[in-house]
Protein backbone atom coordinates (compact mmCIF):
# COMPACT_ATOMS: atom_id res chain seq x y z
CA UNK A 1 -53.50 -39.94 -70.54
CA UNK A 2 -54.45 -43.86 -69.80
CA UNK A 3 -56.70 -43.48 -71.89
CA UNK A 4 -54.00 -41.99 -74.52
CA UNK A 5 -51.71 -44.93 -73.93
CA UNK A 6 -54.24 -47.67 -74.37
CA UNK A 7 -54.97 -46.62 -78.04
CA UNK A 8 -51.33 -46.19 -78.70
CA UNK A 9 -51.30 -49.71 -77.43
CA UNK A 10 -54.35 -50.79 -79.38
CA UNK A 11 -53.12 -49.01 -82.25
CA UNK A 12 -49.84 -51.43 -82.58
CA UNK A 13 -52.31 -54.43 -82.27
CA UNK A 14 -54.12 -53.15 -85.74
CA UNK A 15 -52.64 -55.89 -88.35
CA UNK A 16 -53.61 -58.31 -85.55
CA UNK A 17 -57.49 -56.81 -84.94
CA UNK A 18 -57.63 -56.64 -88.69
CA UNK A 19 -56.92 -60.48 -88.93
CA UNK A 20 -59.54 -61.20 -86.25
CA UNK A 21 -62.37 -59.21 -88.57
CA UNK A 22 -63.01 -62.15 -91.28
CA UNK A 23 -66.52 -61.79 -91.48
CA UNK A 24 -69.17 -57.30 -83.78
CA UNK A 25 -72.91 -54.60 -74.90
CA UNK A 26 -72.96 -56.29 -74.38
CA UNK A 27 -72.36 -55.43 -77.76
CA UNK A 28 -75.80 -54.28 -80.61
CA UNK A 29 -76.50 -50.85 -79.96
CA UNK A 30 -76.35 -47.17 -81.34
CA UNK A 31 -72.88 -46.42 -80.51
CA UNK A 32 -71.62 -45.06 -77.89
CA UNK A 33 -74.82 -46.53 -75.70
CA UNK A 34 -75.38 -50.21 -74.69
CA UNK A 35 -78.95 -49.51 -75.17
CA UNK A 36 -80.02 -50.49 -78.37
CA UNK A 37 -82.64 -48.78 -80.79
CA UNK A 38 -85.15 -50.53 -82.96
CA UNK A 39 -83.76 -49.32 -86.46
CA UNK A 40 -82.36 -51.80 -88.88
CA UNK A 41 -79.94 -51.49 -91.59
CA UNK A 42 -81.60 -50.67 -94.85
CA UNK A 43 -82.05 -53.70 -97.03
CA UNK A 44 -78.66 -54.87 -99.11
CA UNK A 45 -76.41 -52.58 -97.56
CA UNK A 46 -73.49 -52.75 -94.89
CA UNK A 47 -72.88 -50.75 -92.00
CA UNK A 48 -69.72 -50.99 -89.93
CA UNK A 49 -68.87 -49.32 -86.33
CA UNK A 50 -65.67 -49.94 -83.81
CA UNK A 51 -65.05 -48.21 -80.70
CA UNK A 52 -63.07 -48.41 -78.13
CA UNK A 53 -63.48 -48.49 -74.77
CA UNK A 54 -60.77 -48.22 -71.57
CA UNK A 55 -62.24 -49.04 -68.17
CA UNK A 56 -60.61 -48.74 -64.36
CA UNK A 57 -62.03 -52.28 -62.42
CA UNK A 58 -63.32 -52.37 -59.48
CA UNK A 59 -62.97 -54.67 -57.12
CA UNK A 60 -61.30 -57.24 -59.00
CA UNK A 61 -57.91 -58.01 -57.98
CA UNK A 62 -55.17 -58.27 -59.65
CA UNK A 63 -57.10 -57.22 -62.60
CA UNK A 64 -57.09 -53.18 -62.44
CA UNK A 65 -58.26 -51.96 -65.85
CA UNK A 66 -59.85 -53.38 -69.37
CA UNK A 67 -59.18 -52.19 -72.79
CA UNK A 68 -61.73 -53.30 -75.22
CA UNK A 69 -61.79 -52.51 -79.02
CA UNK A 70 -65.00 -54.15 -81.07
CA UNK A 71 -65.38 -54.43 -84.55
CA UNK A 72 -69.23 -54.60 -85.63
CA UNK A 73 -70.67 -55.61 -89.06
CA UNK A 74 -74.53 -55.28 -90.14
CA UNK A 75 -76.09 -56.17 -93.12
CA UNK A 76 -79.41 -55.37 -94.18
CA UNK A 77 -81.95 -58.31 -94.91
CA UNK A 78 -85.68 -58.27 -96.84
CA UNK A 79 -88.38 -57.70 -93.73
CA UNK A 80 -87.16 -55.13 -91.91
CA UNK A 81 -84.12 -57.69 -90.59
CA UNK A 82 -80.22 -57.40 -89.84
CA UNK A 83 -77.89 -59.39 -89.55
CA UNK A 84 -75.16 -58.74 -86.61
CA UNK A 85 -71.86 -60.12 -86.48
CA UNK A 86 -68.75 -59.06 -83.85
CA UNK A 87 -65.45 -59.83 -81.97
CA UNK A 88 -63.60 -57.65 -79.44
CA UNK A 89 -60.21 -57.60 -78.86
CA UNK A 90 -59.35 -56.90 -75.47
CA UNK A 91 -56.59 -56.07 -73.06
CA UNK A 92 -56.66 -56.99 -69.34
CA UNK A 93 -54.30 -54.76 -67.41
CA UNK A 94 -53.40 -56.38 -63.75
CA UNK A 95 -50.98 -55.70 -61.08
CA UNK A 96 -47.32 -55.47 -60.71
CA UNK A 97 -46.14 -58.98 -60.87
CA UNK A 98 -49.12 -60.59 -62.10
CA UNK A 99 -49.01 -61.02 -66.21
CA UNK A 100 -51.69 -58.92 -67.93
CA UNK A 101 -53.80 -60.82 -71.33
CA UNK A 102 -54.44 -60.25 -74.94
CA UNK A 103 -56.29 -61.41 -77.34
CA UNK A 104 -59.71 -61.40 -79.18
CA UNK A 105 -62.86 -62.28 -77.52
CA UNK A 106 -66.02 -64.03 -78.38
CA UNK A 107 -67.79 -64.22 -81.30
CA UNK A 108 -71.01 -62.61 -81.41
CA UNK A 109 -74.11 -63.77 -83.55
CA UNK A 110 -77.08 -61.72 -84.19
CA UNK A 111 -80.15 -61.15 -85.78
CA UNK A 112 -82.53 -58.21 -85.32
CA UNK A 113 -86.26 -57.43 -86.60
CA UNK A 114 -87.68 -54.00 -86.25
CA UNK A 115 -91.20 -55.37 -86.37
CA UNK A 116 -93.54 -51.70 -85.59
CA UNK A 117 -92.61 -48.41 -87.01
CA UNK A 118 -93.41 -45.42 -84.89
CA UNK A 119 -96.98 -44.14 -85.05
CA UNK A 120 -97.98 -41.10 -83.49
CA UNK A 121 -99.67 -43.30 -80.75
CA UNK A 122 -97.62 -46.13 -80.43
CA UNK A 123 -93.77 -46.72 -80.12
CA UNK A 124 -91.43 -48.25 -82.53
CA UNK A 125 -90.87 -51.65 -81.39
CA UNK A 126 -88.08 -54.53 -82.67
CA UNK A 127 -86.09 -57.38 -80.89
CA UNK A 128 -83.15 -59.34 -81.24
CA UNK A 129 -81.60 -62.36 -80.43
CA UNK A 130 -78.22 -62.97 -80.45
CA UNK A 131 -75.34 -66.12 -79.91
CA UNK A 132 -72.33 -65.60 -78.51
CA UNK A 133 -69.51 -68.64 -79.08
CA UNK A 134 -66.70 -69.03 -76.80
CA UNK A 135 -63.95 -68.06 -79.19
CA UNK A 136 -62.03 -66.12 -76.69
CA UNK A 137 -59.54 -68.23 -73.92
CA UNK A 138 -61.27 -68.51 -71.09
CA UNK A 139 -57.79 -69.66 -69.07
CA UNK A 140 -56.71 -65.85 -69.64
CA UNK A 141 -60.28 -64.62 -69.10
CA UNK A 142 -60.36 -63.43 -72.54
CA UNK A 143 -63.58 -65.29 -72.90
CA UNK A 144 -66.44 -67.07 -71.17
CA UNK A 145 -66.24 -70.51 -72.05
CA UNK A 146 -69.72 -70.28 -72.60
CA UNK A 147 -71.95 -70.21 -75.26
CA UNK A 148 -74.27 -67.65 -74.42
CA UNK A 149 -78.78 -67.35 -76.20
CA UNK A 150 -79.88 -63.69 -75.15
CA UNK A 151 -83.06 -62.16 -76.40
CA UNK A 152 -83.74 -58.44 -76.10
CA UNK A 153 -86.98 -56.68 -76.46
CA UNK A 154 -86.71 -52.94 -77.98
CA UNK A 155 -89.14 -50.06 -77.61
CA UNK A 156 -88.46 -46.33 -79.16
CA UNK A 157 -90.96 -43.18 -78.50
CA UNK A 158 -89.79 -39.47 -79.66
CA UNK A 159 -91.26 -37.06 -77.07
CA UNK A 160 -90.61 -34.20 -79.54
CA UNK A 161 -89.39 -33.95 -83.21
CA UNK A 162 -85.80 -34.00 -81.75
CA UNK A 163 -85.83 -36.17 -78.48
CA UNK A 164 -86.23 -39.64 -77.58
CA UNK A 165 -86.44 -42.57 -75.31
CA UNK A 166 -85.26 -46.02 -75.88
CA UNK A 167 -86.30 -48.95 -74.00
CA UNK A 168 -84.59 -52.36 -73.65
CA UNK A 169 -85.68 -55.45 -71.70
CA UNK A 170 -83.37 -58.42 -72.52
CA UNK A 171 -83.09 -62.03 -70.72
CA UNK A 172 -80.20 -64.04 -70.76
CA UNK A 173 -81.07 -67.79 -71.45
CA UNK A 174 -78.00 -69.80 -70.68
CA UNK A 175 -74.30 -68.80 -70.65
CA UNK A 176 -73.38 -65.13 -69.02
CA UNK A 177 -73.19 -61.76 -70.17
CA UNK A 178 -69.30 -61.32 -69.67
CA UNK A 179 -67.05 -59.61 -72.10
CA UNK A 180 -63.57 -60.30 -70.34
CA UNK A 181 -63.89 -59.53 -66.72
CA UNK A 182 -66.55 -56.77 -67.56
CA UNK A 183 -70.50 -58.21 -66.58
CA UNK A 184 -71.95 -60.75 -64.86
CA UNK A 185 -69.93 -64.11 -64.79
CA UNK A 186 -70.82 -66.30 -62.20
CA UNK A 187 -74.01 -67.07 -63.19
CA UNK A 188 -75.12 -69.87 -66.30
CA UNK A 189 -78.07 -68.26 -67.53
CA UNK A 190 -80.90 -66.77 -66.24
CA UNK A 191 -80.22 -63.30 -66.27
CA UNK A 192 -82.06 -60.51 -66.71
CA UNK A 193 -80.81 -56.59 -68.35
CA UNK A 194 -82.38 -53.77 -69.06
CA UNK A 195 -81.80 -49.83 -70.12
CA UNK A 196 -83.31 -46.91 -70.60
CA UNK A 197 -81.74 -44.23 -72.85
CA UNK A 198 -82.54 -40.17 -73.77
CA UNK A 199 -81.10 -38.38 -76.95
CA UNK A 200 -81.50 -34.95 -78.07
CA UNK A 201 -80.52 -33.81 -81.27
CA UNK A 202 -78.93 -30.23 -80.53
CA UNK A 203 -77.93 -29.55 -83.96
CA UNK A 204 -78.29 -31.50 -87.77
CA UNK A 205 -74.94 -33.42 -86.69
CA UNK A 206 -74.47 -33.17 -83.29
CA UNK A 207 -76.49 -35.75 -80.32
CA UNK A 208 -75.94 -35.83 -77.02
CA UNK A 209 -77.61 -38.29 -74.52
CA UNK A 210 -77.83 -39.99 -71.29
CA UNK A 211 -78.84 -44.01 -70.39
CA UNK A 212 -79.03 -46.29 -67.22
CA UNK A 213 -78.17 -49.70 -68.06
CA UNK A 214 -77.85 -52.83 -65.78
CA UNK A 215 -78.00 -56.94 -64.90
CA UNK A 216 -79.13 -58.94 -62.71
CA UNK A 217 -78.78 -62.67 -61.96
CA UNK A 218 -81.34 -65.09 -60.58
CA UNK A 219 -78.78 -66.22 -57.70
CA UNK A 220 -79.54 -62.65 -55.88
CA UNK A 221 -75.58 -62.06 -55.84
CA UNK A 222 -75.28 -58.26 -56.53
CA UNK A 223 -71.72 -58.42 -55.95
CA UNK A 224 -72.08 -59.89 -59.48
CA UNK A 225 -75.14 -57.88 -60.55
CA UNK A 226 -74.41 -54.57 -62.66
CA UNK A 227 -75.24 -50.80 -63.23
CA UNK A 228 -73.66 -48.46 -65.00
CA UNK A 229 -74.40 -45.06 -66.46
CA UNK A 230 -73.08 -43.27 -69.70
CA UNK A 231 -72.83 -39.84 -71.24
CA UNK A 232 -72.01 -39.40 -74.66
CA UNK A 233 -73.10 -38.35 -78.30
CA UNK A 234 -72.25 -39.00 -81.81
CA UNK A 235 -71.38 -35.90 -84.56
CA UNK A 236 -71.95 -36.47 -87.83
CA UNK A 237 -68.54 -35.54 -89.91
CA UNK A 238 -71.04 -36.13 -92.97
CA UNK A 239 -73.84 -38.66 -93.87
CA UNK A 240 -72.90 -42.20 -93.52
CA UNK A 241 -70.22 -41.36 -90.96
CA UNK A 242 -70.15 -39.97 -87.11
CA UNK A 243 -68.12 -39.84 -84.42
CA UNK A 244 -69.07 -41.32 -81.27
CA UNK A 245 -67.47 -40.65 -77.77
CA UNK A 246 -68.95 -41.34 -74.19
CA UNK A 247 -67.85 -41.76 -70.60
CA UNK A 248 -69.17 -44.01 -67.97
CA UNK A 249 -69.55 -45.13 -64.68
CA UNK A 250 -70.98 -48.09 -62.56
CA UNK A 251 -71.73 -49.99 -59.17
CA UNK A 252 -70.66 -53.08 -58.00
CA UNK A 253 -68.01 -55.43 -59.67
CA UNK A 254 -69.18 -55.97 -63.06
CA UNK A 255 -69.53 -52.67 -63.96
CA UNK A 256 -66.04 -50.49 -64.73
CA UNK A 257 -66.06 -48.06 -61.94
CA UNK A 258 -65.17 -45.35 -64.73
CA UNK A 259 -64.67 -45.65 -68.41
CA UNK A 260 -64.43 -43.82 -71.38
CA UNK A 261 -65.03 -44.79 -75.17
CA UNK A 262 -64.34 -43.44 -78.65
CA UNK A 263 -65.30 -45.04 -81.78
CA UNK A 264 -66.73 -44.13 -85.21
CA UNK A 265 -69.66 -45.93 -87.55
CA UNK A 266 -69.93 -45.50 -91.26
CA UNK A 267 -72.56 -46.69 -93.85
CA UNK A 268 -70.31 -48.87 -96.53
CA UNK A 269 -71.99 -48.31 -99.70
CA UNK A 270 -71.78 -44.44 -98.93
CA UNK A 271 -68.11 -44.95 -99.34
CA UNK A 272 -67.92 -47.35 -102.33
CA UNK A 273 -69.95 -44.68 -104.54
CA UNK A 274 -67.85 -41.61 -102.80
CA UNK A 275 -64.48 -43.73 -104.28
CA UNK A 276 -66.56 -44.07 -107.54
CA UNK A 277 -66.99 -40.42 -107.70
């Protein structure tokens, strides 16, 4: 049901979110995980994914829950590169008598190279590196008031035809990895993230996996340090376009003590030559 009533919520904020989408975690990855895989968008073409995700705090108050909906945009380039571009719109949720906030994010820049295709020996292996502007208000903790340089180092290895492994290493340069009042924020670089995902493909359409994901800053605070862990899968309605669903978990305070996300992701040009038709 909360999570029911935060869509309805979101759902009245749509002429608004589709204002904020001009041109979208922590967040370049294959929906619904925050671990990211090395594939690119095919060269020319669009791809587009939103989700949204509803999580309870922890630790945190007044602020009791987050609702965060994330438009994401990726275009294709020549040499195996894509461009990444995204802003969330969030919702912070806080006690009785304290006023709640709303209101888009920060923008996220990205590029990503998948730079070694998968050999029977050796993994597939890309990287990205990605600027985030602080476009949300930071007075209302919609945003950092940073601008945050990350760089993350992707590795991919099927153990059979059907299941795999991602691997992410990432460091945070300067800024923080906060998106609201969700990740680390009380550190100005120097942070380090990493996951590990598993996916299985049960069926054609449907996959179903599991990932550990997590931060740490330099300044040994793990009050501020994060883990988290996620179920979820993605069913393919039809090619070019899934559904993807999850629900998560985490220690300490910048991590969402529980969660739960829906979102879709579709290829563009699939659906300009399906209008054709």
């Amino acid at each position: 049901m909360l999570l029911t009533r935060s869509m309805a919520r979101f759902a009245r904020c749509g002429p608004l979110l589709s204002c904020a989408f001009g041109i979208i975690t922590p967040l370049a990855a294959q929906l619904p995980f925050y671990t990211d895989d090395p594939a690119v968008t095919e060269r020319g073409k669009l791809h587009f994914e939103f989700f949204n995700e509803h999580d309870a705090l922890q630790l945190q108050y007044p602020n009791v829950r987050q609702n965060t909906a994330n438009y994401k945009l990726n275009f294709g380039l020549p040499f195996n590169l894509e461009l990444d571009v995204d802003v969330p719109y969030l919702a912070i949720y806080r006690a009785v008598g304290t006023p709640g906030a709303t209101g888009h994010g920060d923008l996220d820049l990205g590029i990503k190279w998948e730079f070694h295709k998968e050999s029977p020996r050796v993994p597939a292996f890309g990287a990205s590196l990605y600027i985030e502007f602080p476009t949300g208000d930071a007075s209302r903790q919609l945003g950092s008031g940073l601008t945050d340089y990350a760089l993350n180092l992707i590795a991919q290895k099927s153990l059979t035809k059907r299941t795999r492994v991602n691997v992410n290493l990432g460091y945070l340069f300067a800024g923080n990895t906060s998106t609201g009042v969700l990740g680390i924020e009380n550190s100005r670089g120097h942070v380090y993230t990493g996951g590990l995902s598993m996916l299985h493909d049960f069926t054609e359409r449907l996959t179903l996996g599991a990932e550990v994901y997590g931060g740490y800053s330099k300044n040994g605070n793990l009050g501020r340090s994060q883990f988290q862990v996620l179920a979820g899968g993605q069913y393919q309605i039809r090619k070019g376009l899934s559904f993807d669903f999850g629900v998560l978990g985490g220690k300490y305070v910048a991590s969402p003590r529980i969660g739960g996300q829906v979102g879709f992701s579709v290829d563009l040009p699939d659906l300009a030559r399906r209008d054709q038709d």
